[in-house]
C-alpha atoms as a PDB file:
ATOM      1  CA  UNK A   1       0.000   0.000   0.000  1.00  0.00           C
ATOM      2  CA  UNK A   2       2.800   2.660   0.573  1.00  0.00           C
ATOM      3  CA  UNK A   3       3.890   1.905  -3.090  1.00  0.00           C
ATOM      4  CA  UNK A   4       0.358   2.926  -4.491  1.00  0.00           C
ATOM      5  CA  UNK A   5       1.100   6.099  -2.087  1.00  0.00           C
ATOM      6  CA  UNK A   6      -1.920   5.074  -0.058  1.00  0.00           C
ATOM      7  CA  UNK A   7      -0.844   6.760   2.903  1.00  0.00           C
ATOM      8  CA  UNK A   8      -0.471   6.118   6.674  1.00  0.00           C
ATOM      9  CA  UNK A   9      -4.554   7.156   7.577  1.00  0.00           C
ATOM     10  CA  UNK A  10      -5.451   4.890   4.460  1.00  0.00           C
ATOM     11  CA  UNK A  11      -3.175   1.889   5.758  1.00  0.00           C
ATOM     12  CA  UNK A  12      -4.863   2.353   9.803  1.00  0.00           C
ATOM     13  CA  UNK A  13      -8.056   2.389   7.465  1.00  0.00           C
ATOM     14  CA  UNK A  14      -7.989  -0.751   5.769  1.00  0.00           C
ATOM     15  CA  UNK A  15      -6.453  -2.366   8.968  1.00  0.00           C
ATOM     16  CA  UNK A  16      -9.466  -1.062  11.123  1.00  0.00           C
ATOM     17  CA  UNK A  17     -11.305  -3.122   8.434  1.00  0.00           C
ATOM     18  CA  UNK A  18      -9.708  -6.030   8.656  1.00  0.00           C
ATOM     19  CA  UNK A  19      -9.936  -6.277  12.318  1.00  0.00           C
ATOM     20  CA  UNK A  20     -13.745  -6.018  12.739  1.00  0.00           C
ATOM     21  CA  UNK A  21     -16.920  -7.384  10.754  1.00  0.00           C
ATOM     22  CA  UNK A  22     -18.048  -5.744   7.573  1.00  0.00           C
ATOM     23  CA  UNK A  23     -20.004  -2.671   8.694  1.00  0.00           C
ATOM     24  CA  UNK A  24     -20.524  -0.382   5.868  1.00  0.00           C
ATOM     25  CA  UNK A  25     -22.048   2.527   8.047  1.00  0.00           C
ATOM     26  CA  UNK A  26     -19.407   1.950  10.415  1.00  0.00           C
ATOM     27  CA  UNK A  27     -17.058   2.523   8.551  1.00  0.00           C
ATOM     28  CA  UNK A  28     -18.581   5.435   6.588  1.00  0.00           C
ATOM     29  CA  UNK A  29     -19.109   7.317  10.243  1.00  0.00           C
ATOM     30  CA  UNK A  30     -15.496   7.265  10.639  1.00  0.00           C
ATOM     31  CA  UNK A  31     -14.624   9.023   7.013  1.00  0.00           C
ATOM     32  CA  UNK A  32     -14.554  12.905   7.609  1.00  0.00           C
ATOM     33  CA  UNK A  33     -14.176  13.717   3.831  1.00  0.00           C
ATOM     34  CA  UNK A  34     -14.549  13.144   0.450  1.00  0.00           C
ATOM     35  CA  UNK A  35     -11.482  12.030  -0.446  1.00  0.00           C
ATOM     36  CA  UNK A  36     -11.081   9.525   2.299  1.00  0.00           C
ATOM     37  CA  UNK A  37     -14.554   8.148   1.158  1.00  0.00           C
ATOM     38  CA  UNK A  38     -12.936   8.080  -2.225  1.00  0.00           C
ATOM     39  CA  UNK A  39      -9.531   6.129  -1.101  1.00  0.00           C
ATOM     40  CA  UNK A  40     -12.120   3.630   0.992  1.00  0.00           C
ATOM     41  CA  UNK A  41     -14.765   3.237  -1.504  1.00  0.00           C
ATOM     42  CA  UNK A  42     -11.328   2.259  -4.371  1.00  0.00           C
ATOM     43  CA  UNK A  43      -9.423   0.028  -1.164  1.00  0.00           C
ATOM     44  CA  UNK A  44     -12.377  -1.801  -0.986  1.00  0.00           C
ATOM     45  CA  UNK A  45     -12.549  -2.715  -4.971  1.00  0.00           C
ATOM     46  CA  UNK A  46      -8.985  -3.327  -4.990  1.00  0.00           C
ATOM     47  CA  UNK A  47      -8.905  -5.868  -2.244  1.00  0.00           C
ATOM     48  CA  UNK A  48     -12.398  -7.264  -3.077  1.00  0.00           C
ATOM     49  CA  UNK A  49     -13.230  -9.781  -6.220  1.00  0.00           C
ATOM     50  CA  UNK A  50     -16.361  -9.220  -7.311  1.00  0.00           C
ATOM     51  CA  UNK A  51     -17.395 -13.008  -7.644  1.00  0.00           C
ATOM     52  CA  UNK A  52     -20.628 -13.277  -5.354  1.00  0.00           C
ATOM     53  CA  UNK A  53     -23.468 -11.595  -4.783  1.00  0.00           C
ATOM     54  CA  UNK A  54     -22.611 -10.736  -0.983  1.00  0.00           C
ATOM     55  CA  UNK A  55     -19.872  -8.686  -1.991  1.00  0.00           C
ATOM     56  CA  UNK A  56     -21.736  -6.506  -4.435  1.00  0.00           C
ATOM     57  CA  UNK A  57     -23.906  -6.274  -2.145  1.00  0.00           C
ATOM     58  CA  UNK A  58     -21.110  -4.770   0.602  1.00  0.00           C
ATOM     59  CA  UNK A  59     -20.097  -2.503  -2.311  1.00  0.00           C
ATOM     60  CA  UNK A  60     -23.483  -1.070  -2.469  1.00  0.00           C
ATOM     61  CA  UNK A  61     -23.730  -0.436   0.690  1.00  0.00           C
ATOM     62  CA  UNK A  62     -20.286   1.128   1.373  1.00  0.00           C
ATOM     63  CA  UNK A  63     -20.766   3.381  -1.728  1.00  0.00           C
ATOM     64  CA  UNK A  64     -24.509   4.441  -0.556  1.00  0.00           C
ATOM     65  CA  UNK A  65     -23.058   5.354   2.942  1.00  0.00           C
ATOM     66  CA  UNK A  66     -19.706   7.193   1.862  1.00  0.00           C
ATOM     67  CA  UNK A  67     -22.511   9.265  -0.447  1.00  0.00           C
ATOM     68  CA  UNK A  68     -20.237   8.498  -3.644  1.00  0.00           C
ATOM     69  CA  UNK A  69     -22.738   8.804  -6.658  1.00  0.00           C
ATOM     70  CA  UNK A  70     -22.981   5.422  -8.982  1.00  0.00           C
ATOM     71  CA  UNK A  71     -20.956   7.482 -11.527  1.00  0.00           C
ATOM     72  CA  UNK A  72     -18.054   7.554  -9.337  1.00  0.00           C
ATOM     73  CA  UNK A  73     -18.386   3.947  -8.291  1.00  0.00           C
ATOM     74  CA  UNK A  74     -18.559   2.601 -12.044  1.00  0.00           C
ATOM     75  CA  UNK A  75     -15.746   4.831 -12.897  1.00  0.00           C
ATOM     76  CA  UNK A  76     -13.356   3.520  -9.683  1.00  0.00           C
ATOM     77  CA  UNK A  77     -14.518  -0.095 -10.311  1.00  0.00           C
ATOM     78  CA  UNK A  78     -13.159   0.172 -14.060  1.00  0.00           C
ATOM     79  CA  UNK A  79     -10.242   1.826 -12.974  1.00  0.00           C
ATOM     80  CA  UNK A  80      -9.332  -1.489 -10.562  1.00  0.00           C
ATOM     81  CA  UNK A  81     -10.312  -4.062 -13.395  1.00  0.00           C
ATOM     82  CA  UNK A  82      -8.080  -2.012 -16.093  1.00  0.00           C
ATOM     83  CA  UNK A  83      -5.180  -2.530 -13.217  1.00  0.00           C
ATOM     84  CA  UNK A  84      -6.169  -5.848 -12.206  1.00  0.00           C
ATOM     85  CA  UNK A  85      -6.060  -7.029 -16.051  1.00  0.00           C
ATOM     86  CA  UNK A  86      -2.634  -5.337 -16.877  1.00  0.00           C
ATOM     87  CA  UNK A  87      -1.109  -6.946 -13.813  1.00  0.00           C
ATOM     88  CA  UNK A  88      -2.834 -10.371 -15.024  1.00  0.00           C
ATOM     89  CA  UNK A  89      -1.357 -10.175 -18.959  1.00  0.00           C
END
């Protein structure tokens, strides 16, 4: 994560999300701006594979708590397949 300049708040972040069960509005109380809800909302698509319904279904909810429009979802969920692919070829 420090090599995709995540940062030290991003890194306590994802640990804090690690460490306890899934809570979407949890975690969303926590965020105090829009560009922590951004580097959340694009953690949580990196880290997560897309391959059940459950997990969409976390994604939802995150992105409906953080506030991030469906726009902005789409776009960060492209952004992470594009990067997953590249490292995959």
């Amino acid at each position: 994560m420090q090599e995709a300049g995540i940062g030290e708040q991003g890194e306590r972040l994802v640990q804090q999300a690690i460490d306890r069960p899934l809570d979407p509005q949890l975690l969303a109380r926590e965020i105090q701006n829009e560009e922590e809800a951004l580097e959340l909302y694009f953690l949580s698509c990196a880290v997560i594979d897309v391959d059940h319904f459950m997990e969409r279904s976390y994604l939802a909810a995150l992105g409906d708590a953080l506030k991030i429009p469906q726009d902005v979802r789409d776009g960060i969920e492209q952004d992470i397949q594009q990067q997953k692919q590249s490292i995959a070829d």
